[in-house]
N, C-alpha and C. Protein backbone atom coordinates (compact mmCIF):
# COMPACT_ATOMS: atom_id res chain seq x y z
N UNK A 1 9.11 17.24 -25.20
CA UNK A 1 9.66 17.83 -23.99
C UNK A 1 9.01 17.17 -22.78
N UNK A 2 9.60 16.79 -21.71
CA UNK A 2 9.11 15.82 -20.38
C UNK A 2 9.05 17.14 -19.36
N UNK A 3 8.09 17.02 -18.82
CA UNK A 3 7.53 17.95 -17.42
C UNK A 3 7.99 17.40 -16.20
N UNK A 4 9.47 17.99 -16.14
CA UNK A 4 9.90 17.54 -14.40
C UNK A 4 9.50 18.06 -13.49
N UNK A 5 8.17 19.00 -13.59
CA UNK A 5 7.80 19.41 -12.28
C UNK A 5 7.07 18.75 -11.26
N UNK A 6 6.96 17.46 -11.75
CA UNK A 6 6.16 16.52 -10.98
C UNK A 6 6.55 16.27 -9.44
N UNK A 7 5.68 16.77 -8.74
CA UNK A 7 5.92 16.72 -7.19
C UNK A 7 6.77 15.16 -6.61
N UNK A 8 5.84 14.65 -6.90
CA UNK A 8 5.56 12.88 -6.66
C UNK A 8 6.88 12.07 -7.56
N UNK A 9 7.84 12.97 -8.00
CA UNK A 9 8.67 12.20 -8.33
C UNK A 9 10.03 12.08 -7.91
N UNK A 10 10.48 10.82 -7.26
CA UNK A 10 11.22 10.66 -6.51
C UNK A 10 12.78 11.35 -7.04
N UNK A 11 13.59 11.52 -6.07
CA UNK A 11 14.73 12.15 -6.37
C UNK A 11 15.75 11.46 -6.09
N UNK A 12 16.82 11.66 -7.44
CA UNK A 12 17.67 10.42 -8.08
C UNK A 12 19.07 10.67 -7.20
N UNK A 13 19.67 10.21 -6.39
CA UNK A 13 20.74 10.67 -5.89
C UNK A 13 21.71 9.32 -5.27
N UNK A 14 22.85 9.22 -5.42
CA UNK A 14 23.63 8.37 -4.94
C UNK A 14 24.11 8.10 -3.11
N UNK A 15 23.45 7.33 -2.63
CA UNK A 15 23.94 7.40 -1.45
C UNK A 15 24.46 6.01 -0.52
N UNK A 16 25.54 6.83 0.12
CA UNK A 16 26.21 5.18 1.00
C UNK A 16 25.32 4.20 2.08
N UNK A 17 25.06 2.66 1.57
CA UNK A 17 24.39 2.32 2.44
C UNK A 17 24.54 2.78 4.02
N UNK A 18 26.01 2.41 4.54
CA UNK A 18 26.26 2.01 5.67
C UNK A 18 26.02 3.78 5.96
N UNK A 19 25.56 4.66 5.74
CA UNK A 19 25.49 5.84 6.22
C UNK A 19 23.88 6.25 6.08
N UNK A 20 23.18 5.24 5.37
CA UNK A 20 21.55 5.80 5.37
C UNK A 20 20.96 5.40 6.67
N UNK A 21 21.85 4.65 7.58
CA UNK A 21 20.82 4.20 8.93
C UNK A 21 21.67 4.13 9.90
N UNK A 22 21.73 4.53 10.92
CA UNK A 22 22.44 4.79 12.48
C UNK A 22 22.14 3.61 13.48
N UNK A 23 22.89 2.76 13.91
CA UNK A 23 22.49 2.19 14.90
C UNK A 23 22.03 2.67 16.57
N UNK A 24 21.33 1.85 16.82
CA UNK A 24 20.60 2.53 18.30
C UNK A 24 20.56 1.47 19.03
N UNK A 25 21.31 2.22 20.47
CA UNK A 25 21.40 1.03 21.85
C UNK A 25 19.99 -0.01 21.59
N UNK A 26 20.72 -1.38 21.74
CA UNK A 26 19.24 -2.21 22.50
C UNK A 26 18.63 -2.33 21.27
N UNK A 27 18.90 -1.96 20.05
CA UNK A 27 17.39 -2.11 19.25
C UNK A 27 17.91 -3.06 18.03
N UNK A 28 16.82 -3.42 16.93
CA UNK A 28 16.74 -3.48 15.69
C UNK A 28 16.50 -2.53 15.02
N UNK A 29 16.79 -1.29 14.44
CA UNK A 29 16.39 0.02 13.54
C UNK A 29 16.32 -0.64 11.99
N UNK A 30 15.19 -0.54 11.62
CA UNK A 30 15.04 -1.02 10.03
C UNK A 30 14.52 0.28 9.00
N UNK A 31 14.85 0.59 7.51
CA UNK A 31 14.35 1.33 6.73
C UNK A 31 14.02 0.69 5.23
N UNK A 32 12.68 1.14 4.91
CA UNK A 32 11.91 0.31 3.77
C UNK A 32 12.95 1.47 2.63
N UNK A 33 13.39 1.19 1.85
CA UNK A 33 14.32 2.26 0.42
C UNK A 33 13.08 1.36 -0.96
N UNK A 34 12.54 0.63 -0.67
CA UNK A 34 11.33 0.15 -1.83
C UNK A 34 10.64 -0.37 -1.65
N UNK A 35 9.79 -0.18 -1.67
CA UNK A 35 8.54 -1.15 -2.30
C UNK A 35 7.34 -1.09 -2.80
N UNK A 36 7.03 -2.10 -3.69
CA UNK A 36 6.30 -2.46 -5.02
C UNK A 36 5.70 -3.81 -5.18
N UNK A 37 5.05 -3.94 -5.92
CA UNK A 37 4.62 -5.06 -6.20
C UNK A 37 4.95 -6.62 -6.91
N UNK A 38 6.72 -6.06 -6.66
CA UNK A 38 7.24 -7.10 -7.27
C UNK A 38 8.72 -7.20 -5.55
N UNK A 39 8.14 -6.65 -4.36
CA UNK A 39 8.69 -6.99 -3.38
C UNK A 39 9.37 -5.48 -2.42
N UNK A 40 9.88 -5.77 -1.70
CA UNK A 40 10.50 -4.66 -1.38
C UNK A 40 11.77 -4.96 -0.50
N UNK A 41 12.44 -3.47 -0.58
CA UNK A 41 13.99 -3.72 -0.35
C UNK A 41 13.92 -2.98 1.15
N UNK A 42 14.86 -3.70 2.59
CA UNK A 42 14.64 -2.82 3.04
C UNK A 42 16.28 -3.13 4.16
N UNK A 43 16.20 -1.56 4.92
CA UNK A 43 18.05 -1.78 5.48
C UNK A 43 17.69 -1.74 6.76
N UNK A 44 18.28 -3.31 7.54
CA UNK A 44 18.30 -2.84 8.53
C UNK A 44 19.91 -2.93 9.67
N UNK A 45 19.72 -2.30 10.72
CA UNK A 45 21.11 -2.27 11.55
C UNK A 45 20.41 -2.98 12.94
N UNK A 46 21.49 -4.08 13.27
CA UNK A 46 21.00 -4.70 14.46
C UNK A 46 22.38 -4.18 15.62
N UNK A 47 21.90 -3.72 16.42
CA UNK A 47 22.83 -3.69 17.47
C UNK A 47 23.55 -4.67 18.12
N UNK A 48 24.82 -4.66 18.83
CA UNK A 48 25.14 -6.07 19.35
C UNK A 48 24.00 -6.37 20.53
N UNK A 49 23.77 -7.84 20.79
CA UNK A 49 23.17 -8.54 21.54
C UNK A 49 21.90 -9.21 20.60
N UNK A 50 21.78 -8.22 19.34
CA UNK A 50 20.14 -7.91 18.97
C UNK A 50 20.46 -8.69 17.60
N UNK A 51 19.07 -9.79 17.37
CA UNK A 51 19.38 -10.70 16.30
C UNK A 51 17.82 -10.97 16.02
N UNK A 52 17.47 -11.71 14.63
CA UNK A 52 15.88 -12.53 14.64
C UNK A 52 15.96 -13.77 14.73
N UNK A 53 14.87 -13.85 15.56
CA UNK A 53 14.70 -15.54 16.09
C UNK A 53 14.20 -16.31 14.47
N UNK A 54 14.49 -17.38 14.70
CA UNK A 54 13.62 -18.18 13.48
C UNK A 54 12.44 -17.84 13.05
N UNK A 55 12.14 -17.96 12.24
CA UNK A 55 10.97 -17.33 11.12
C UNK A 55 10.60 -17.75 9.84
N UNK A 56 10.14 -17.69 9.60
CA UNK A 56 9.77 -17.87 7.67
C UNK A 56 9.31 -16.87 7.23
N UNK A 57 9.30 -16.27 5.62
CA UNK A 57 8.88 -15.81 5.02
C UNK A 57 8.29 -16.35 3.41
N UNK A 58 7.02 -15.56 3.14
CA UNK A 58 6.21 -16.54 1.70
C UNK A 58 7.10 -16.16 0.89
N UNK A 59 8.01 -15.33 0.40
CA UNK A 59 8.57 -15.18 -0.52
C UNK A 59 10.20 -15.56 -0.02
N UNK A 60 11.46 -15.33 -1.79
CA UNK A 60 12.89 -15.72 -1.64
C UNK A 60 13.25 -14.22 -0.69
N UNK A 61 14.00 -14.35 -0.15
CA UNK A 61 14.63 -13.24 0.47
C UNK A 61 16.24 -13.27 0.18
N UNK A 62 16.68 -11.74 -0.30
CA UNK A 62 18.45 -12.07 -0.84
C UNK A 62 19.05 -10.88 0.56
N UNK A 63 19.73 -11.79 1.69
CA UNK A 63 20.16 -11.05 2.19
C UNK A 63 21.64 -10.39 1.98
N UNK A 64 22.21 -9.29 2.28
CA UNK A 64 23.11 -8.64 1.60
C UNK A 64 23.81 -7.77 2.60
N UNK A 65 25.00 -8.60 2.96
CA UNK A 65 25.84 -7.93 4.61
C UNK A 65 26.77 -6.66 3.76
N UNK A 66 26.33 -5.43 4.42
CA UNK A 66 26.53 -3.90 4.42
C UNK A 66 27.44 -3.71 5.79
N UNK A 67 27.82 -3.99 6.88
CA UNK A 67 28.44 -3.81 7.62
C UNK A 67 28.73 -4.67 9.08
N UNK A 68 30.03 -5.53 9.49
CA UNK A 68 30.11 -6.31 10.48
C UNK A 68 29.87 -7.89 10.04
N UNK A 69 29.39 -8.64 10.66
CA UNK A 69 29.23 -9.72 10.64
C UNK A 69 28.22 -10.80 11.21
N UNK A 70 27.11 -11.62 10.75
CA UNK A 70 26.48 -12.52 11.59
C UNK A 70 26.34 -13.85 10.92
N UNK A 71 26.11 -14.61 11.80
CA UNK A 71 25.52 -15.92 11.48
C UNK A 71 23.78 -15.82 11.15
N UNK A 72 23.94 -16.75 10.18
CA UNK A 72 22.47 -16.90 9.41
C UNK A 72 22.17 -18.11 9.44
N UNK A 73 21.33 -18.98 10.13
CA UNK A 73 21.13 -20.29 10.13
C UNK A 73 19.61 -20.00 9.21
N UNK A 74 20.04 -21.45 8.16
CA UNK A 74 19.07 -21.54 7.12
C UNK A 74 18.46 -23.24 7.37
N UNK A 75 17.61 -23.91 7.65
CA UNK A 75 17.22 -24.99 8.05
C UNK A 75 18.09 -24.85 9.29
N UNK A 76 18.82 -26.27 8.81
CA UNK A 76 20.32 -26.27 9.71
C UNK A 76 21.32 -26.31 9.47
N UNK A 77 21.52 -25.29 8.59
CA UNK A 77 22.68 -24.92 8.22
C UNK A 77 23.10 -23.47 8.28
N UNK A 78 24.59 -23.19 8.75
CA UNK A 78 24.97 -22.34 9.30
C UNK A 78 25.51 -21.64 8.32
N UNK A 79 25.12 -20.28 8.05
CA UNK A 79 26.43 -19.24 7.05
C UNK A 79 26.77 -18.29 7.47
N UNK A 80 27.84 -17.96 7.34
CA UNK A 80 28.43 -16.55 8.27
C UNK A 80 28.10 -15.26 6.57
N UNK A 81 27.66 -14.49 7.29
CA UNK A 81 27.39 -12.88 6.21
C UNK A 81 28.14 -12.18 6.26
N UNK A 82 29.21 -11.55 5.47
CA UNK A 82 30.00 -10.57 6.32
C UNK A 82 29.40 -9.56 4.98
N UNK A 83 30.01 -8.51 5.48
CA UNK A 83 30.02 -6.89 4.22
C UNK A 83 30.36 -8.01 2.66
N UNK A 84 29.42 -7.27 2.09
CA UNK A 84 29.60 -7.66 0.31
C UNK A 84 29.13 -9.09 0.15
N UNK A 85 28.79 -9.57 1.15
CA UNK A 85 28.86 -11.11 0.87
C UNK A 85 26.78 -11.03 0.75
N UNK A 86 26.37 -12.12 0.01
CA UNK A 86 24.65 -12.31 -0.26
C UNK A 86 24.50 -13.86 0.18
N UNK A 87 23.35 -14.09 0.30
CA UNK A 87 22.78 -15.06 0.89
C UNK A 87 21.59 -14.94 0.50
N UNK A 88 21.36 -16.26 -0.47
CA UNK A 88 19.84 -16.22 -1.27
C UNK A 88 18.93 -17.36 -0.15
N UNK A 89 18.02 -16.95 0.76
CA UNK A 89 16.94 -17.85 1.27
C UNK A 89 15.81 -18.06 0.92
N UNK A 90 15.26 -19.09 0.27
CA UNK A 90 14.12 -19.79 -0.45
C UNK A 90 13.11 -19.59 0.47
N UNK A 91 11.53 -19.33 -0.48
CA UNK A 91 10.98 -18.83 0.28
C UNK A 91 10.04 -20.03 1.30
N UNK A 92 9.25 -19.69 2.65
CA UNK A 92 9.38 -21.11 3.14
C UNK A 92 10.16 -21.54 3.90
N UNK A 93 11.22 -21.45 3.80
CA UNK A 93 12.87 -21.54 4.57
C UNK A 93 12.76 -21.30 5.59
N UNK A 94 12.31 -22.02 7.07
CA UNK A 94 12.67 -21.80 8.25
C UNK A 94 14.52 -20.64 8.75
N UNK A 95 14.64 -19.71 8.81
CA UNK A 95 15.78 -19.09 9.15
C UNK A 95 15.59 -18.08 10.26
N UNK A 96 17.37 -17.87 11.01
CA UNK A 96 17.66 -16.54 12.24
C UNK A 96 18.62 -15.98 11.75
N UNK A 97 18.58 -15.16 12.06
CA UNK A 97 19.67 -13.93 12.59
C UNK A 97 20.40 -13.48 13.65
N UNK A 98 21.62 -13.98 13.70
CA UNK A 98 22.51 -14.07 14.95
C UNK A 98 23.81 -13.18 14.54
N UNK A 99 23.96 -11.68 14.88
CA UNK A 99 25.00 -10.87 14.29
C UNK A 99 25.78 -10.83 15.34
N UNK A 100 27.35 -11.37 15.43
CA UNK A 100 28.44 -11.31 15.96
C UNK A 100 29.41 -10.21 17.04
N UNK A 101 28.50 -9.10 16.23
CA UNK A 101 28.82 -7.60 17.00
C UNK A 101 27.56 -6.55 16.38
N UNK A 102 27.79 -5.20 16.32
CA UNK A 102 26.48 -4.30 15.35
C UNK A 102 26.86 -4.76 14.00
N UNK A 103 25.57 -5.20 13.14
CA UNK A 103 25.76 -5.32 11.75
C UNK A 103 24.59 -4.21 11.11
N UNK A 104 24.87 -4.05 10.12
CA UNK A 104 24.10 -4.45 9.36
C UNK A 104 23.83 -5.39 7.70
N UNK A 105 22.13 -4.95 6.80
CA UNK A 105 21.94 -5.85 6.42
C UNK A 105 21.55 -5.13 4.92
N UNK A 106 21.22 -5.66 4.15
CA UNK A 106 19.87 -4.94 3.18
C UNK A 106 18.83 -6.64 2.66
N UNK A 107 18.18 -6.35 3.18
CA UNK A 107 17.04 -7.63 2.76
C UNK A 107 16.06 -7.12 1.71
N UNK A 108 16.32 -8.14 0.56
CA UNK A 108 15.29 -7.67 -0.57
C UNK A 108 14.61 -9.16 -1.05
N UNK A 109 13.32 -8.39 -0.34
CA UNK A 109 12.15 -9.97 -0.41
C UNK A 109 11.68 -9.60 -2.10
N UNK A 110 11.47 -11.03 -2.36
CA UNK A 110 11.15 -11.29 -4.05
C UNK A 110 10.56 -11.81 -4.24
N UNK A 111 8.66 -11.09 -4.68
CA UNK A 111 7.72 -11.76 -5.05
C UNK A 111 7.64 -12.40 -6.16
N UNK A 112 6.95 -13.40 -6.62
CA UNK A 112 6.89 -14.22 -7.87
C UNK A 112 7.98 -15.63 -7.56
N UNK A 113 7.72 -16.25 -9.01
CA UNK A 113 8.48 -17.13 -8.89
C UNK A 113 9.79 -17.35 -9.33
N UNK A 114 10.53 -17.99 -8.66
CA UNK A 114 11.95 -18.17 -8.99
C UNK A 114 12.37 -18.93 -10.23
N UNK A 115 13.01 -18.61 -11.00
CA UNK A 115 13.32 -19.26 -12.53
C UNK A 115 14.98 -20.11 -12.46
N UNK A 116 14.89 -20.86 -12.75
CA UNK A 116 16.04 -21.75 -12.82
C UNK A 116 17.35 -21.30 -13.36
């Protein structure tokens, strides 16, 4: 018999991305939904005007368009994200974030190494 009375244990429930996070005038609003030691997943909503400048990160990052549309420049190369669509960036990868109108995203950084 398993003891579900465990405080500390998270609760299993189905929910719509594009409804776990609200966009807000002027901003970037981001929410962590994981993380662990094998990376973490997290959602964010960029308002129009509002994008990330170039950057790198040590690990792959799989970005994953949840709502609207942006440009993703990876070196120098350009990909448009829309809803449903992923975009795997190597980690290292000079990249921005340039969203077209309010988007959003779900970015899930991936520690370890990548297997062929």
């Amino acid at each position: 018999m398993t003891d579900r009375s465990n405080a500390a244990r998270t609760e299993i429930r189905v929910e719509k991305l594009k409804e776990m996070l609200a966009f807000q005038q002027q901003a970037i609003v981001s929410r962590m939904l994981v993380k662990n030691a094998a990376g973490s997943v997290t959602l964010f909503a960029f308002d129009e005007g509002e994008g990330l400048s170039e950057h790198t990160a040590p690990f792959d990052a799989l970005l994953i368009g949840v709502e609207g549309e942006a440009e993703v420049r990876v070196d120098a190369d350009l990909h448009r994200l829309g809803e449903g669509a992923t975009l795997l960036i190597p980690a290292g990868a000079p990249h921005a974030v340039a969203p077209c109108a309010q988007f959003k995203m779900l970015l899930v950084m991936l520690k370890g190494e990548r297997k062929a």
